[in-house]
PDB file of N, CA and C in Angstrom:
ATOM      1  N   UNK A   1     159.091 -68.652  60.253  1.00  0.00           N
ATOM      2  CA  UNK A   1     157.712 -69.022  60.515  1.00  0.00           C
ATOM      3  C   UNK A   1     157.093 -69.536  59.208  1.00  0.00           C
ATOM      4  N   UNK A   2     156.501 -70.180  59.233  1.00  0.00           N
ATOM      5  CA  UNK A   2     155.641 -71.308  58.012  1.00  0.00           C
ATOM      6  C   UNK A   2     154.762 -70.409  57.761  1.00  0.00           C
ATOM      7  N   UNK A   3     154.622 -70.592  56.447  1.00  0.00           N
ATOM      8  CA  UNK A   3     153.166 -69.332  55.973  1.00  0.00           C
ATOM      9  C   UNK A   3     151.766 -70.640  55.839  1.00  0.00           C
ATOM     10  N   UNK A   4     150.708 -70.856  56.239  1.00  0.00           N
ATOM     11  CA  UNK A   4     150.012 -71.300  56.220  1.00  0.00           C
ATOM     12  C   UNK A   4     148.745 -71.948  55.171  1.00  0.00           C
ATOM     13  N   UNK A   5     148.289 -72.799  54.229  1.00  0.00           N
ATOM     14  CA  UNK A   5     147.892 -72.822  53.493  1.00  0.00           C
ATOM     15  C   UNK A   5     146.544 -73.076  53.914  1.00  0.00           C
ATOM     16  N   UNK A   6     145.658 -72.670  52.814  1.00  0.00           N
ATOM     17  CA  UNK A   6     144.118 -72.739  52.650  1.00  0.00           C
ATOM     18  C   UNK A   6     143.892 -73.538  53.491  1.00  0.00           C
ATOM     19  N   UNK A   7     143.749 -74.961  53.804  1.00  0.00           N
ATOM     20  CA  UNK A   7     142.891 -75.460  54.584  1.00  0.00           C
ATOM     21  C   UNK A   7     143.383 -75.511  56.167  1.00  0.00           C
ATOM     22  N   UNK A   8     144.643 -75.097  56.268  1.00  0.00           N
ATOM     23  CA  UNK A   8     145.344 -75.108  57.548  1.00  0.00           C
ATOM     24  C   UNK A   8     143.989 -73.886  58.042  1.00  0.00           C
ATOM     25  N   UNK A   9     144.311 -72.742  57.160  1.00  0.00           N
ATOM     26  CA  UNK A   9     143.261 -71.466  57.778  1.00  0.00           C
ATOM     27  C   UNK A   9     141.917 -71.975  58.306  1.00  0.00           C
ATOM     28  N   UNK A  10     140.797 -73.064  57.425  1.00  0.00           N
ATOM     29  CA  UNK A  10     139.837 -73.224  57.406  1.00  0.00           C
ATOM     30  C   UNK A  10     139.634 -74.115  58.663  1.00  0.00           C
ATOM     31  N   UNK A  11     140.656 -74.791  59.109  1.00  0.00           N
ATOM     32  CA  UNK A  11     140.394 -75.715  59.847  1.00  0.00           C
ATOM     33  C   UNK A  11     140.483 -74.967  61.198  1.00  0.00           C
ATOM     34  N   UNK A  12     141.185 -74.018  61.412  1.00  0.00           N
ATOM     35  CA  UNK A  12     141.656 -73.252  62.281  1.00  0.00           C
ATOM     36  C   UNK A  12     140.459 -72.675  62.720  1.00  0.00           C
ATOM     37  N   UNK A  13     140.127 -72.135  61.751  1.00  0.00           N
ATOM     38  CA  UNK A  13     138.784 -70.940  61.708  1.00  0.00           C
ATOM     39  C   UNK A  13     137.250 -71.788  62.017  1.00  0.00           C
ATOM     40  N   UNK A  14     137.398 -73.096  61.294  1.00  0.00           N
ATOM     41  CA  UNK A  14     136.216 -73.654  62.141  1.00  0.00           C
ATOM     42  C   UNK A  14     136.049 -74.010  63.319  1.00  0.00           C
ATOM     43  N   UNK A  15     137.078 -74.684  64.007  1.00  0.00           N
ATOM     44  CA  UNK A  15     137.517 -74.594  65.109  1.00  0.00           C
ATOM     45  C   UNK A  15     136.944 -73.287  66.499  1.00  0.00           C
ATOM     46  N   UNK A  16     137.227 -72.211  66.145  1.00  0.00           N
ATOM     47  CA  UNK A  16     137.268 -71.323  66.571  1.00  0.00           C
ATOM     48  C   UNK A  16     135.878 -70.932  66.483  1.00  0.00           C
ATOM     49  N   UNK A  17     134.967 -71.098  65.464  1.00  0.00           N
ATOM     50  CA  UNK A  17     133.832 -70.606  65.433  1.00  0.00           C
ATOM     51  C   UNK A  17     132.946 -71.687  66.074  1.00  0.00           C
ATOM     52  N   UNK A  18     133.372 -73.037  66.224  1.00  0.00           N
ATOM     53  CA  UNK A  18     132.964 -73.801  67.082  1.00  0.00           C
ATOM     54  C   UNK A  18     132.353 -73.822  68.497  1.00  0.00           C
ATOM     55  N   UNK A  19     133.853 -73.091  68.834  1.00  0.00           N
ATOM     56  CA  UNK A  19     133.723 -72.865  70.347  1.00  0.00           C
ATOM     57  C   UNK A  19     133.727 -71.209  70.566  1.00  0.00           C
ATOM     58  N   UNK A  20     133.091 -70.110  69.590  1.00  0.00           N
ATOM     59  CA  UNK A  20     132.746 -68.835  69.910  1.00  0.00           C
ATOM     60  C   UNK A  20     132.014 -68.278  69.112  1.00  0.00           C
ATOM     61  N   UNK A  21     131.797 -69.181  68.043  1.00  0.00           N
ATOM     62  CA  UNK A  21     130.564 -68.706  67.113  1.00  0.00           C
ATOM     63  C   UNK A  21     130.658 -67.962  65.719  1.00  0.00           C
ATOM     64  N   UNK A  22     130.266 -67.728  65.404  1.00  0.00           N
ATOM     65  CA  UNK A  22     130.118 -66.717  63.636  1.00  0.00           C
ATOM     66  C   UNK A  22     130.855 -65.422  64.196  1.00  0.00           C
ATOM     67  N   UNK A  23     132.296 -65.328  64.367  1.00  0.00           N
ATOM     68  CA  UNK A  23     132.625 -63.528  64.917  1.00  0.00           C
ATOM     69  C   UNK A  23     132.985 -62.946  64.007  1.00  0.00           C
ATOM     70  N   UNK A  24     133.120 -62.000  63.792  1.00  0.00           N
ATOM     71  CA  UNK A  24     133.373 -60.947  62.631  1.00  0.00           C
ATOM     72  C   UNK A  24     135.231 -60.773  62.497  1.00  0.00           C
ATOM     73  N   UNK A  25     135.735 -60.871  61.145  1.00  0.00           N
ATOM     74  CA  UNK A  25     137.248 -61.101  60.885  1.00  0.00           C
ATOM     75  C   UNK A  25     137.571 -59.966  61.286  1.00  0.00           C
ATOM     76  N   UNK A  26     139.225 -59.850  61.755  1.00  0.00           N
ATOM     77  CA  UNK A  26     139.840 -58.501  61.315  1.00  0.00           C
ATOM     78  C   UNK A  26     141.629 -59.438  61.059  1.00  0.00           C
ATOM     79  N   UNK A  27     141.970 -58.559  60.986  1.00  0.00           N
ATOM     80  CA  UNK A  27     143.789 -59.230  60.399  1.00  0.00           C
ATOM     81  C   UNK A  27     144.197 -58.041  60.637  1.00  0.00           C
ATOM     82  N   UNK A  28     145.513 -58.205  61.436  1.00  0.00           N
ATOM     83  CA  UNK A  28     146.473 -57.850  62.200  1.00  0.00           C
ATOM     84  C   UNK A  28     147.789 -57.688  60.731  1.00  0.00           C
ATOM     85  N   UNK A  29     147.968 -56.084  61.238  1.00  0.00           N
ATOM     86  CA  UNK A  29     149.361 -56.020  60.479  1.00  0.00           C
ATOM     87  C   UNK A  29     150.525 -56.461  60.888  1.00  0.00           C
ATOM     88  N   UNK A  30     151.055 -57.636  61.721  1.00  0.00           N
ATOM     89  CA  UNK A  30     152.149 -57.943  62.605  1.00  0.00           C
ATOM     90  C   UNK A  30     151.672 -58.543  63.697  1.00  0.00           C
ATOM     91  N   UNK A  31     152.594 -59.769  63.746  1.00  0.00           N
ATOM     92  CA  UNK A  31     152.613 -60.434  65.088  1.00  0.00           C
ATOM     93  C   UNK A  31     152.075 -59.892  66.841  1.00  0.00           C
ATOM     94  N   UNK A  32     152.473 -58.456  66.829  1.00  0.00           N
ATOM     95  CA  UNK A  32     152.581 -57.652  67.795  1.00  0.00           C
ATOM     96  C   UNK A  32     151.134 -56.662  67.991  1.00  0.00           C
ATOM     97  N   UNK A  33     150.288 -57.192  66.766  1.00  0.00           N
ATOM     98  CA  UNK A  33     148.910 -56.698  67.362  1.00  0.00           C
ATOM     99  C   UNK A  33     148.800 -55.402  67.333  1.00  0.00           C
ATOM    100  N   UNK A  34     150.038 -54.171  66.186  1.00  0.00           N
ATOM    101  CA  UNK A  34     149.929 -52.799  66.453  1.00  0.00           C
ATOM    102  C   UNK A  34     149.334 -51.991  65.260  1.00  0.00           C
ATOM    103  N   UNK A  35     148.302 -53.180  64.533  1.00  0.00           N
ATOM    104  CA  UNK A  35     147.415 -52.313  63.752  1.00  0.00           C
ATOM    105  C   UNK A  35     146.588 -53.506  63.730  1.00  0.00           C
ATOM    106  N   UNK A  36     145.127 -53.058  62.995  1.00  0.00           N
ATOM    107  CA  UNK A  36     144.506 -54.435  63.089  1.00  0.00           C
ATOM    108  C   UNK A  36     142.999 -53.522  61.666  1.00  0.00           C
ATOM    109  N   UNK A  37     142.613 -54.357  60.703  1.00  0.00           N
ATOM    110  CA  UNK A  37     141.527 -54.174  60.013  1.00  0.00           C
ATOM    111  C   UNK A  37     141.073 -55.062  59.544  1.00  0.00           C
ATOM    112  N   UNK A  38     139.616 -54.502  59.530  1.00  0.00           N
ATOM    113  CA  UNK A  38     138.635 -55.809  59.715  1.00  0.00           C
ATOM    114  C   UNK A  38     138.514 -56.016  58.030  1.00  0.00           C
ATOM    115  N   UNK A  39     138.778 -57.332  58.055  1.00  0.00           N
ATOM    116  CA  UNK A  39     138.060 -58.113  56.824  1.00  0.00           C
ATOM    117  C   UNK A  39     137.275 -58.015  56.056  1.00  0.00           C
ATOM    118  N   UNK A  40     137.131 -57.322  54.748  1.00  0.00           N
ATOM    119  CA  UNK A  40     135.821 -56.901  54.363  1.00  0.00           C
ATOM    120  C   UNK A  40     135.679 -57.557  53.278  1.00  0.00           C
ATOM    121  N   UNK A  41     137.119 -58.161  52.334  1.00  0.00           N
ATOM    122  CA  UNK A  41     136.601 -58.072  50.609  1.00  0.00           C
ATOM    123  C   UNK A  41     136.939 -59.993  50.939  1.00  0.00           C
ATOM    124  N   UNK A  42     136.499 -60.325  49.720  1.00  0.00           N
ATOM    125  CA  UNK A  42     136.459 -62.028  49.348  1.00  0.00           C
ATOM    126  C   UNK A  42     138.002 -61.984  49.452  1.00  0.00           C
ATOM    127  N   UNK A  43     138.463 -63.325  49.436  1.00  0.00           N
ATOM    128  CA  UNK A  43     139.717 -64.080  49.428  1.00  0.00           C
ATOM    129  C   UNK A  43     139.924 -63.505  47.766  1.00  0.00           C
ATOM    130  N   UNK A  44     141.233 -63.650  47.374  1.00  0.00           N
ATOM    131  CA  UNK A  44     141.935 -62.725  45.946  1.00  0.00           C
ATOM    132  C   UNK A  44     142.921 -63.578  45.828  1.00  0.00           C
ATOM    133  N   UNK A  45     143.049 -64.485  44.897  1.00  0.00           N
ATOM    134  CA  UNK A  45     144.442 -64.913  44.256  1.00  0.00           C
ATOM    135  C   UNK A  45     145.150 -64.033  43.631  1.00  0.00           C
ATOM    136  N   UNK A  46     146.588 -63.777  43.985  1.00  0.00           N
ATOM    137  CA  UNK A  46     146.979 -62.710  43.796  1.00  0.00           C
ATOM    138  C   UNK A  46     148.775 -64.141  43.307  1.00  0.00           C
ATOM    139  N   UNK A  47     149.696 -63.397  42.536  1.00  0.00           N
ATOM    140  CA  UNK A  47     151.151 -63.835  42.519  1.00  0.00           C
ATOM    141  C   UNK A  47     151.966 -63.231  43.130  1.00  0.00           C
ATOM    142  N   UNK A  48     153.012 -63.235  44.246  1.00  0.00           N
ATOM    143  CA  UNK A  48     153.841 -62.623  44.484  1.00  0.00           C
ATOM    144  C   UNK A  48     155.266 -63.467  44.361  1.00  0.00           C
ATOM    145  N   UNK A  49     156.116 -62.096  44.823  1.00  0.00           N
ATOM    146  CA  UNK A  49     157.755 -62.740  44.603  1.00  0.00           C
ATOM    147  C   UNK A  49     157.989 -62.301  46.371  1.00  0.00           C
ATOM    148  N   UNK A  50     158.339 -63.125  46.729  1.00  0.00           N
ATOM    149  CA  UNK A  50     159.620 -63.072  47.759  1.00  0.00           C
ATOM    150  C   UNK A  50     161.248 -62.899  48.013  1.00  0.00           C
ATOM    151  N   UNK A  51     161.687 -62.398  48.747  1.00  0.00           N
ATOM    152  CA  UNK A  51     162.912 -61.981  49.110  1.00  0.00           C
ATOM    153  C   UNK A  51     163.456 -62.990  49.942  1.00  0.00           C
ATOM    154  N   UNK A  52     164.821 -63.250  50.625  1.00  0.00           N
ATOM    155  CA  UNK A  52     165.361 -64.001  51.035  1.00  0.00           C
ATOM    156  C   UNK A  52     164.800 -63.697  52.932  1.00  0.00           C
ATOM    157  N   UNK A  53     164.609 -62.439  52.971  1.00  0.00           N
ATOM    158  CA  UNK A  53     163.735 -62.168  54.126  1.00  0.00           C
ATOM    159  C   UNK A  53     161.960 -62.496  54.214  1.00  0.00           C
ATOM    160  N   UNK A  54     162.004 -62.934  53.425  1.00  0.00           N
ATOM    161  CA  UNK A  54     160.158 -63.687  53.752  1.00  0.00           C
ATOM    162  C   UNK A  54     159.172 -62.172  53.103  1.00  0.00           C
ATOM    163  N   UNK A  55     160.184 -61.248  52.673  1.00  0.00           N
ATOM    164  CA  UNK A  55     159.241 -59.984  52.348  1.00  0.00           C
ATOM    165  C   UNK A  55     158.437 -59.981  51.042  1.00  0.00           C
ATOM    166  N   UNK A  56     157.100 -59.993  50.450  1.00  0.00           N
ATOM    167  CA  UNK A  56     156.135 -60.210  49.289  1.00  0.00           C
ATOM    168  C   UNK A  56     155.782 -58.856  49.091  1.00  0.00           C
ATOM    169  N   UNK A  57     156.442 -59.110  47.043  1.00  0.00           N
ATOM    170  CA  UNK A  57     156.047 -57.838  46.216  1.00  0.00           C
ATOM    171  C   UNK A  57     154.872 -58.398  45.577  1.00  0.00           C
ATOM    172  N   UNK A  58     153.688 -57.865  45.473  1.00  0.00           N
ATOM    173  CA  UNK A  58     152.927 -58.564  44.265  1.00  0.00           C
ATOM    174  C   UNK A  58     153.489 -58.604  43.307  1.00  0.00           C
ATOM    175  N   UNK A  59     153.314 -59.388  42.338  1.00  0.00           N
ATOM    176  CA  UNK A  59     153.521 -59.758  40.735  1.00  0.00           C
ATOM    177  C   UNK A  59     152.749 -59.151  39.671  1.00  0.00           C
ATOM    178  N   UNK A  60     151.406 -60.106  39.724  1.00  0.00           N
ATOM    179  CA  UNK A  60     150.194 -59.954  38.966  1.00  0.00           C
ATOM    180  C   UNK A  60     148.836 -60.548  39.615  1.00  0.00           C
ATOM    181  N   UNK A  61     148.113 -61.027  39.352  1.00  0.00           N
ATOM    182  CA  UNK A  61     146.688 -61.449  39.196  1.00  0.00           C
ATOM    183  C   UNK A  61     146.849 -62.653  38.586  1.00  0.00           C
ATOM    184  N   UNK A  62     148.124 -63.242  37.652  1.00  0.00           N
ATOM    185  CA  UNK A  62     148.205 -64.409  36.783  1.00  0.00           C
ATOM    186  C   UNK A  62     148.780 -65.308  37.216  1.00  0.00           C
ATOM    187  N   UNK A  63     148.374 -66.597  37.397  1.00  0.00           N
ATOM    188  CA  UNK A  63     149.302 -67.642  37.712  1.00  0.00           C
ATOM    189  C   UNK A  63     149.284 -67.618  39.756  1.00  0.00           C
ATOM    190  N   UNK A  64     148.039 -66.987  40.272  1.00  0.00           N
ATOM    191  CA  UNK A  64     148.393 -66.913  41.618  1.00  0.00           C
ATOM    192  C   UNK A  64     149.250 -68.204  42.633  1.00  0.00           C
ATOM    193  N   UNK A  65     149.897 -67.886  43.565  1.00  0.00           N
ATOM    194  CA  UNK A  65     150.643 -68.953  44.136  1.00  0.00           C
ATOM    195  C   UNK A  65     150.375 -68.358  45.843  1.00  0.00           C
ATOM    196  N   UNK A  66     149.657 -67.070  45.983  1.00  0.00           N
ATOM    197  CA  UNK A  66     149.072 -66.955  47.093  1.00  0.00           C
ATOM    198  C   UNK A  66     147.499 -66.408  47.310  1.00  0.00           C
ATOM    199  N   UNK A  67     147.074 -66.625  48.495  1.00  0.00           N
ATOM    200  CA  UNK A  67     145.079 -65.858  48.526  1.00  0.00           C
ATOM    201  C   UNK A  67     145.508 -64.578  49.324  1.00  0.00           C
ATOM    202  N   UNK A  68     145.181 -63.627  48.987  1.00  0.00           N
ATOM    203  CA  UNK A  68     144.899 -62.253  50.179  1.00  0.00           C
ATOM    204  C   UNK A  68     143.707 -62.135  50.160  1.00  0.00           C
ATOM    205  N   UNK A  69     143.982 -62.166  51.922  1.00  0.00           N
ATOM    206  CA  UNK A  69     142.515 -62.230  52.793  1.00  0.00           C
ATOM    207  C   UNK A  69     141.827 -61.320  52.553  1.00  0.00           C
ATOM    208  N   UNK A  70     142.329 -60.079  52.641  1.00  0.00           N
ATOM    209  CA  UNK A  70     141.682 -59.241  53.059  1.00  0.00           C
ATOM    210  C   UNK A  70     142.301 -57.844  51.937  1.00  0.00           C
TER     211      UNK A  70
END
Protein backbone atom coordinates (compact mmCIF):
# COMPACT_ATOMS: atom_id res chain seq x y z
CA UNK A 1 0.00 0.00 0.00
CA UNK A 2 1.40 3.60 -0.95
CA UNK A 3 1.90 5.79 2.07
CA UNK A 4 0.34 9.03 1.11
CA UNK A 5 1.86 12.48 0.93
CA UNK A 6 0.84 15.95 2.30
CA UNK A 7 -1.26 17.16 -0.30
CA UNK A 8 -2.75 13.76 -1.37
CA UNK A 9 -4.17 14.08 2.58
CA UNK A 10 -5.32 17.73 2.03
CA UNK A 11 -7.04 17.16 -1.00
CA UNK A 12 -8.77 14.21 0.36
CA UNK A 13 -9.76 16.00 3.48
CA UNK A 14 -11.16 18.95 1.61
CA UNK A 15 -13.10 16.98 -0.32
CA UNK A 16 -14.73 15.39 2.46
CA UNK A 17 -15.38 18.47 4.39
CA UNK A 18 -17.02 19.67 1.30
CA UNK A 19 -19.61 17.34 1.21
CA UNK A 20 -19.96 16.87 5.34
CA UNK A 21 -18.52 19.81 6.73
CA UNK A 22 -15.80 20.89 9.50
CA UNK A 23 -15.98 17.11 11.44
CA UNK A 24 -13.79 16.50 14.14
CA UNK A 25 -10.43 14.04 13.26
CA UNK A 26 -9.77 10.76 14.82
CA UNK A 27 -7.07 8.11 13.19
CA UNK A 28 -7.50 4.62 13.28
CA UNK A 29 -4.76 2.25 14.53
CA UNK A 30 -5.20 -0.25 11.44
CA UNK A 31 -7.00 -0.76 8.43
CA UNK A 32 -9.59 -2.87 10.41
CA UNK A 33 -10.99 0.03 12.47
CA UNK A 34 -9.98 -1.86 16.00
CA UNK A 35 -8.81 1.18 17.80
CA UNK A 36 -9.43 4.65 16.83
CA UNK A 37 -8.13 8.31 18.64
CA UNK A 38 -9.11 11.44 18.03
CA UNK A 39 -6.67 13.96 16.72
CA UNK A 40 -5.63 16.41 19.06
CA UNK A 41 -1.88 17.74 18.59
CA UNK A 42 -0.56 19.81 15.24
CA UNK A 43 1.03 17.81 12.37
CA UNK A 44 5.04 16.91 13.77
CA UNK A 45 7.85 16.31 11.39
CA UNK A 46 9.29 13.58 12.79
CA UNK A 47 12.44 11.04 10.82
CA UNK A 48 11.89 7.54 10.71
CA UNK A 49 13.62 4.27 9.43
CA UNK A 50 11.73 1.53 7.86
CA UNK A 51 12.00 -2.18 7.61
CA UNK A 52 11.59 -4.28 4.58
CA UNK A 53 7.98 -4.87 6.06
CA UNK A 54 6.74 -1.18 5.78
CA UNK A 55 7.30 -1.18 9.80
CA UNK A 56 8.56 2.76 11.19
CA UNK A 57 11.06 3.24 14.12
CA UNK A 58 11.37 6.92 14.80
CA UNK A 59 14.85 8.32 14.32
CA UNK A 60 14.86 11.90 15.51
CA UNK A 61 13.13 15.27 15.09
CA UNK A 62 16.16 16.08 12.45
CA UNK A 63 16.08 15.96 8.91
CA UNK A 64 12.16 14.83 8.97
CA UNK A 65 11.13 12.66 5.85
CA UNK A 66 7.65 12.02 7.49
CA UNK A 67 4.45 14.36 9.35
CA UNK A 68 2.66 12.51 12.38
CA UNK A 69 -0.76 13.41 12.50
CA UNK A 70 -1.58 12.91 15.46
Amino acid sequence: MKTLKIKEVIALLKKVEKEHGNLPCVASSDDEGNNYNQVIFAPTPMRFKGDEHGNLEWESDENPNYICIN
